[in-house]
Protein backbone atom coordinates (compact mmCIF):
# COMPACT_ATOMS: atom_id res chain seq x y z
CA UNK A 1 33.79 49.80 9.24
CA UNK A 2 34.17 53.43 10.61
CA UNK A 3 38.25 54.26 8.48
CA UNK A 4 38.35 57.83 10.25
CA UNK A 5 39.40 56.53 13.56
CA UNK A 6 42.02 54.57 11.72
CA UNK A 7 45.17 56.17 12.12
CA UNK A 8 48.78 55.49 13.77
CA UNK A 9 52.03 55.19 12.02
CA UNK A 10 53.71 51.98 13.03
CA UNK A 11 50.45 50.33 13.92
CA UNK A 12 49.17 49.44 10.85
CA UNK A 13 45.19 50.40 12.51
CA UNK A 14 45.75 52.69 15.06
CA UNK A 15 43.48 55.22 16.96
CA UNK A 16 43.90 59.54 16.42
CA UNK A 17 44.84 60.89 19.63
CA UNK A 18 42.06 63.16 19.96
CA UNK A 19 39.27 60.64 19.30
CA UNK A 20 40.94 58.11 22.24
CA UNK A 21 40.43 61.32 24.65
CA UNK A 22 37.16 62.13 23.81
CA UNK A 23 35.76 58.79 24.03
CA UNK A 24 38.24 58.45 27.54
CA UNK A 25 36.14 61.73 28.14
CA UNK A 26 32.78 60.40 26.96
CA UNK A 27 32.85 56.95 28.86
CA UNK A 28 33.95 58.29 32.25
CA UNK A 29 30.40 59.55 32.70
CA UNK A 30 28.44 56.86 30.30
CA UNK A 31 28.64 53.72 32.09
CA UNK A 32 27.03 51.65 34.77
CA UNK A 33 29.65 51.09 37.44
CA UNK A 34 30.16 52.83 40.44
CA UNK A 35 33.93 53.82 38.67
CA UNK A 36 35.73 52.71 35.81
CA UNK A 37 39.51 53.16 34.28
CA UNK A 38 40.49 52.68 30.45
CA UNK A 39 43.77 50.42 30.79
CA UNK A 40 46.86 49.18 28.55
CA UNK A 41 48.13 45.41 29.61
CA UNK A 42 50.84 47.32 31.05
CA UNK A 43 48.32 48.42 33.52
CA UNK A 44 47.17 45.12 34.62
CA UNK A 45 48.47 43.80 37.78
CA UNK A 46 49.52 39.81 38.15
CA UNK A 47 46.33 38.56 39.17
CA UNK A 48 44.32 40.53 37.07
CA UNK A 49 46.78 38.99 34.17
CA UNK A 50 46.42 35.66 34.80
CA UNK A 51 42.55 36.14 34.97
CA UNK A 52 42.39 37.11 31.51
CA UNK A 53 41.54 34.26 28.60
CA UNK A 54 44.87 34.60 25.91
CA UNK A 55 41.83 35.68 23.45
CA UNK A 56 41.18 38.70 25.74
CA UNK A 57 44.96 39.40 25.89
CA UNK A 58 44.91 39.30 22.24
CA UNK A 59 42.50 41.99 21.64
CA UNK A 60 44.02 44.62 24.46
CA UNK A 61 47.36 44.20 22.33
CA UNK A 62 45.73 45.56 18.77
CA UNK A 63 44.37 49.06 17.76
CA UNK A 64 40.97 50.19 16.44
CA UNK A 65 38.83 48.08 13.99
CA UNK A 66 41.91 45.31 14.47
CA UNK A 67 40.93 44.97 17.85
CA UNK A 68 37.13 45.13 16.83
CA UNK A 69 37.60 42.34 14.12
CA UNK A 70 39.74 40.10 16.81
CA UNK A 71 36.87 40.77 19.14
CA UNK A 72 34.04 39.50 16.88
CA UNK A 73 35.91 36.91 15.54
CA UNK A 74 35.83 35.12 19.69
CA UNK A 75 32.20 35.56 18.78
CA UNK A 76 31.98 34.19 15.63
CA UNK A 77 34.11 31.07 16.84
CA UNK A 78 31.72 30.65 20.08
CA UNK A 79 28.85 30.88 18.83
CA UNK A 80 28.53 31.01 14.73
CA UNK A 81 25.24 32.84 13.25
CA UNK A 82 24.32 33.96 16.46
CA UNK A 83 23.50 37.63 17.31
CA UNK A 84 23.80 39.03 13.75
CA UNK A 85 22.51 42.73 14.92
CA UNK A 86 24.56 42.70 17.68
CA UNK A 87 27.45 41.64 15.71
CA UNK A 88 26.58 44.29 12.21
CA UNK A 89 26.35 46.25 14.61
CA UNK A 90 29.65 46.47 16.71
CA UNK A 91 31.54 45.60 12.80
CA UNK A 92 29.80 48.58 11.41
CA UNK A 93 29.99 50.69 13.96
CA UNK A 94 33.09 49.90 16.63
CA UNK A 95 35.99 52.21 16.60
CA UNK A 96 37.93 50.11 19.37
CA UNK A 97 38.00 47.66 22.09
CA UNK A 98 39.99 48.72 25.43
CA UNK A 99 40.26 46.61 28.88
CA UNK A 100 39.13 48.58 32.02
CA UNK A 101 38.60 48.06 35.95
CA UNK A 102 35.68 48.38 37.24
CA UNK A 103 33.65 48.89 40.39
CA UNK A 104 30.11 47.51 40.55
CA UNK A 105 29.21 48.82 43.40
CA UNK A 106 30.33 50.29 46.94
CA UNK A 107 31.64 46.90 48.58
CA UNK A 108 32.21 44.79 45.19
CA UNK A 109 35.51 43.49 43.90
CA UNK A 110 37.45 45.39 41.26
CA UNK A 111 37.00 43.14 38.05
CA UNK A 112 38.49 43.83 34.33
CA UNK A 113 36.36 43.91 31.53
CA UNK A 114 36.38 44.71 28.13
CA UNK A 115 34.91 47.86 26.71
CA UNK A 116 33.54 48.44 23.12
CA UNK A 117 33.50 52.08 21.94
CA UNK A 118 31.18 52.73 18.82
CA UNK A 119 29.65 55.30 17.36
CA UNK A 120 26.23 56.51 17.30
CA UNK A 121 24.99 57.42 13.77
CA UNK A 122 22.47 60.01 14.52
CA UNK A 123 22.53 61.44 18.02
CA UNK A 124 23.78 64.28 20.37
CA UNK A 125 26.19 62.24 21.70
CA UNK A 126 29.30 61.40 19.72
CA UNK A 127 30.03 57.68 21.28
CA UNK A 128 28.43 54.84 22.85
CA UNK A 129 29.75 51.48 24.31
CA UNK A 130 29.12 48.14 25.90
CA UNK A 131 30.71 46.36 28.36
CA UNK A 132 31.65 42.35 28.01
CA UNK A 133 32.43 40.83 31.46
CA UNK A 134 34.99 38.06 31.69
CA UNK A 135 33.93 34.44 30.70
CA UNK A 136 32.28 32.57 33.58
CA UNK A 137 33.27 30.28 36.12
CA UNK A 138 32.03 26.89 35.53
CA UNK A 139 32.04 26.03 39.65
CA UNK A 140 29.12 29.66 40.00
CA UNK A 141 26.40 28.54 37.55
CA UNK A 142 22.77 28.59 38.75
CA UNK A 143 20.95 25.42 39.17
CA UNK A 144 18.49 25.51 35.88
CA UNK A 145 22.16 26.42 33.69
CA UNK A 146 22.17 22.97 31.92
CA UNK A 147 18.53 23.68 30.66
CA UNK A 148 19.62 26.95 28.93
CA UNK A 149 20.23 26.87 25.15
CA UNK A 150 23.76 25.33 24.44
CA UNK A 151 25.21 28.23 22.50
CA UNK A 152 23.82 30.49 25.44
CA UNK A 153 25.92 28.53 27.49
CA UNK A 154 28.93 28.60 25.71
CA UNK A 155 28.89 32.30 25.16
CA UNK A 156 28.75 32.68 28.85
CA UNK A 157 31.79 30.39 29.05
CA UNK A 158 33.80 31.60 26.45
CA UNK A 159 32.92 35.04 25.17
CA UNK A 160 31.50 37.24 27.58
CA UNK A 161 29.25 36.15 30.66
CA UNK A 162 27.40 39.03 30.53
CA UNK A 163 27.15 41.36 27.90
CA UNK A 164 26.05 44.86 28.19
CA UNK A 165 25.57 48.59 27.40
CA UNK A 166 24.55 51.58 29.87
CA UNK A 167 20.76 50.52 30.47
CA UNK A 168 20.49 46.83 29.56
CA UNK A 169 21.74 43.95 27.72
CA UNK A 170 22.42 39.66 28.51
CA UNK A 171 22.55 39.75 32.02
CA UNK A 172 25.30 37.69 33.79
CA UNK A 173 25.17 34.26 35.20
CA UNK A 174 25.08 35.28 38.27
CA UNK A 175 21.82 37.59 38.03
CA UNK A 176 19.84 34.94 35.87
CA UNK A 177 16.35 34.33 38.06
CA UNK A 178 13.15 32.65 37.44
CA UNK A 179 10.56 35.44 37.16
CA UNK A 180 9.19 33.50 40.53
CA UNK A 181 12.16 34.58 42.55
CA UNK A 182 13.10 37.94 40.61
CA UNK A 183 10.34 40.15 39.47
CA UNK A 184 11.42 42.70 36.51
CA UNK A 185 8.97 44.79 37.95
CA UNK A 186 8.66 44.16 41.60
CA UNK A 187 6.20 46.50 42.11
CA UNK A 188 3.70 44.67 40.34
CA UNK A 189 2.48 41.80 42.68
CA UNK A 190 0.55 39.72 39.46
CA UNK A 191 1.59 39.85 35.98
CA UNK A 192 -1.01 40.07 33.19
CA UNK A 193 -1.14 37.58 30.80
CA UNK A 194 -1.69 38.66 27.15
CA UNK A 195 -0.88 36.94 23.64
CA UNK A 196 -0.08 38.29 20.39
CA UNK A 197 -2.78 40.49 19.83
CA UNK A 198 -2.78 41.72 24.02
CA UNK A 199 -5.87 39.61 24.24
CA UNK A 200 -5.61 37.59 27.84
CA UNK A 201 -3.81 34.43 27.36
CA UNK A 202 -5.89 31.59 28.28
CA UNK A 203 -4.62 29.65 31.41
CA UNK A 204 -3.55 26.71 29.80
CA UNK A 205 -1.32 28.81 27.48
CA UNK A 206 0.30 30.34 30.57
CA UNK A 207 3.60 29.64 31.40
CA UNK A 208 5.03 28.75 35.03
CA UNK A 209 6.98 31.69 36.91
CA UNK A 210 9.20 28.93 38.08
CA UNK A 211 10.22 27.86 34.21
CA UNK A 212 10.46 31.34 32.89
CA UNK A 213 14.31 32.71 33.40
CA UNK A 214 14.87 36.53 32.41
CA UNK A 215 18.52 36.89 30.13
CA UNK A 216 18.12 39.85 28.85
CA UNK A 217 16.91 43.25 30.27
CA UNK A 218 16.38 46.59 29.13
CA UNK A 219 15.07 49.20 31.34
CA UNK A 220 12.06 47.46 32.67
CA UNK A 221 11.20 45.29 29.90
CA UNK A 222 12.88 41.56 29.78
CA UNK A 223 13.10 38.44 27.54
CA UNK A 224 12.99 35.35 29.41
CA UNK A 225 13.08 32.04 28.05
CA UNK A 226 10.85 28.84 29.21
CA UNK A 227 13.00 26.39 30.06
CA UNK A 228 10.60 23.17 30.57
CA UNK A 229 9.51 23.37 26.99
CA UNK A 230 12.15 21.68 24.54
CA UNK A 231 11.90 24.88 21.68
CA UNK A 232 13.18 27.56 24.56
CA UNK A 233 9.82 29.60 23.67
CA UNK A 234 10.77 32.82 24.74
CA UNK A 235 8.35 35.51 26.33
CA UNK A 236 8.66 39.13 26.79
CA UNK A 237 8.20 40.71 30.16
CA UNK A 238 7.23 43.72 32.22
CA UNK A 239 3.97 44.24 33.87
CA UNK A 240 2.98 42.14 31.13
CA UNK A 241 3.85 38.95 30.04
CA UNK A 242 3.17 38.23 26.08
CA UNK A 243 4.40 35.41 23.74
CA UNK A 244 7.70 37.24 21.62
CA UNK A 245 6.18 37.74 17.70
CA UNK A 246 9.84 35.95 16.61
CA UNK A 247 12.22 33.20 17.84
CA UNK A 248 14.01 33.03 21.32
CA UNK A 249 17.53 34.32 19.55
CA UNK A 250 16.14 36.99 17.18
CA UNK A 251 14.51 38.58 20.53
CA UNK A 252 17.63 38.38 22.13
CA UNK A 253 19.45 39.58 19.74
CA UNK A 254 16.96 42.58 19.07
CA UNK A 255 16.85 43.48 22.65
CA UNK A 256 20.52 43.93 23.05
CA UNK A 257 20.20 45.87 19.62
CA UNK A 258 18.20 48.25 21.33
CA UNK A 259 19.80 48.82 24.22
CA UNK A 260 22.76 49.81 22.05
CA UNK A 261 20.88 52.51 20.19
CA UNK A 262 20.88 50.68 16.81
CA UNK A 263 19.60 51.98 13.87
CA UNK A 264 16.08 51.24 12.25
CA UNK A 265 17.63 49.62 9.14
CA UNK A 266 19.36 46.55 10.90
CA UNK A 267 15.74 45.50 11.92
CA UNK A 268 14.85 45.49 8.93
CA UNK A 269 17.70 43.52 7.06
CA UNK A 270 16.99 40.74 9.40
CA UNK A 271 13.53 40.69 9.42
CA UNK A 272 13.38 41.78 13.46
CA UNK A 273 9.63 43.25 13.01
CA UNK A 274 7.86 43.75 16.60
CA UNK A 275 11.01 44.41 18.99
């Protein structure tokens, strides 16, 4: 747990005044929206209000690591023993979690979401952060949802249905695909099929484009998980597609890990060789 930012008489864990600004100053230029404003619940309008799960209200009401711990515990309740980096990582490393409107994109809807500032432990920059979109709709899920993992499912539903920082992370429900409709790399017309060792993968070892659904994406490399084999074998993607070396979760888990700059030793603790 990083004590420094812990501050704030009255508040039991609190934030310093300067570190609040220059992480306000940091994540105005370190994000993926089109725009994005830091908010208090006092800044919330009705709607956006009534939108919000009592478990996200929660957290916007507590300070630093409080609101960190709050945070993690949702996950923990979701989804136990899932995404241990992920969740190391945010304990060991979060300073705070605000709420903050967003823009997409030119033409989208505003939408809240909740914003986790950490530290980086060795880097230029001071701060980094990731970005947990509000719990999904149960009336917008794709077609193949029922065939995803269970605890996928219910972190989508009741944690975050989407979880992010600046250049990848678990994409939302709403951008899931089947690599036959939604190339990671559209430029390449035919993948390449390799296995372990990048030898080419036999044909009857290949999996169907229409079975294979990306959830996680960093940069141009993917995870996607079969869904028409009862195990949820999971395969890594780019121009390539190769078997993952460990279990569907670890690579999701490991993924996300890297696209939140984590550090070499929480690979190792868990065993996360080959991500």
């Amino acid at each position: 747990m990083v004590d420094d930012w812990i501050v704030g008489p009255g508040s039991g864990e609190g934030r310093t005044v300067t570190q609040l600004s220059d992480f306000e100053d940091y994540i105005t230029s370190h994000h993926p929206f089109e725009r994005l404003e830091l908010l208090s619940v006092g800044d919330l309008t009705d709607d956006e209000r009534r939108s919000l799960p009592s478990s996200w209200l929660a957290i916007a009401e507590l300070d630093g690591t409080r609101a960190v711990e709050r945070a993690l515990k949702m996950w923990e309740d979701a989804v136990p023993g899932r995404f241990p980096g992920t969740i190391a990582n945010l304990r060991d490393r979060g300073i705070d979690v605000l709420l903050a409107r967003v823009l997409p994109r030119q033409g989208d809807a505003t939408r809240v979401i909740l914003v986790y500032a950490i530290l980086r432990n060795a880097s230029p920059l001071p701060f980094d952060a990731c970005f947990g979109y509000l719990p999904a709709e149960s009336s917008r899920l794709p077609d193949f949802w029922p065939r995803l993992p269970e605890d996928l499912r219910r972190f989508h539903t009741q944690v975050h249905d989407g979880f992010r920082a600046e250049f990848g992370g678990l994409l939302l429900s709403d951008r899931l695909r089947t690599i036959a409709s939604d190339f990671v790399a559209p430029e390449v017309p035919d993948f390449e099929y390799v296995d372990e060792s990048f030898d080419t993968l036999p044909e009857d070892r290949r999996p169907a484009l229409d079975n294979l659904v990306v959830v996680v994406r960093e940069g141009s490399r993917g995870v996607a998980l079969d869904v028409s084999t009862p195990e949820l074998m999971a395969w890594e993607t780019s121009e390539l597609i190769e078997p993952c070396r460990l279990g569907a979760w670890s690579t999701m888990d490991g993924r996300i890990m890297s696209a939140m700059s984590s550090d070499g030793e929480y690979y190792e603790r868990l065993g996360y060789h080959g991500i």
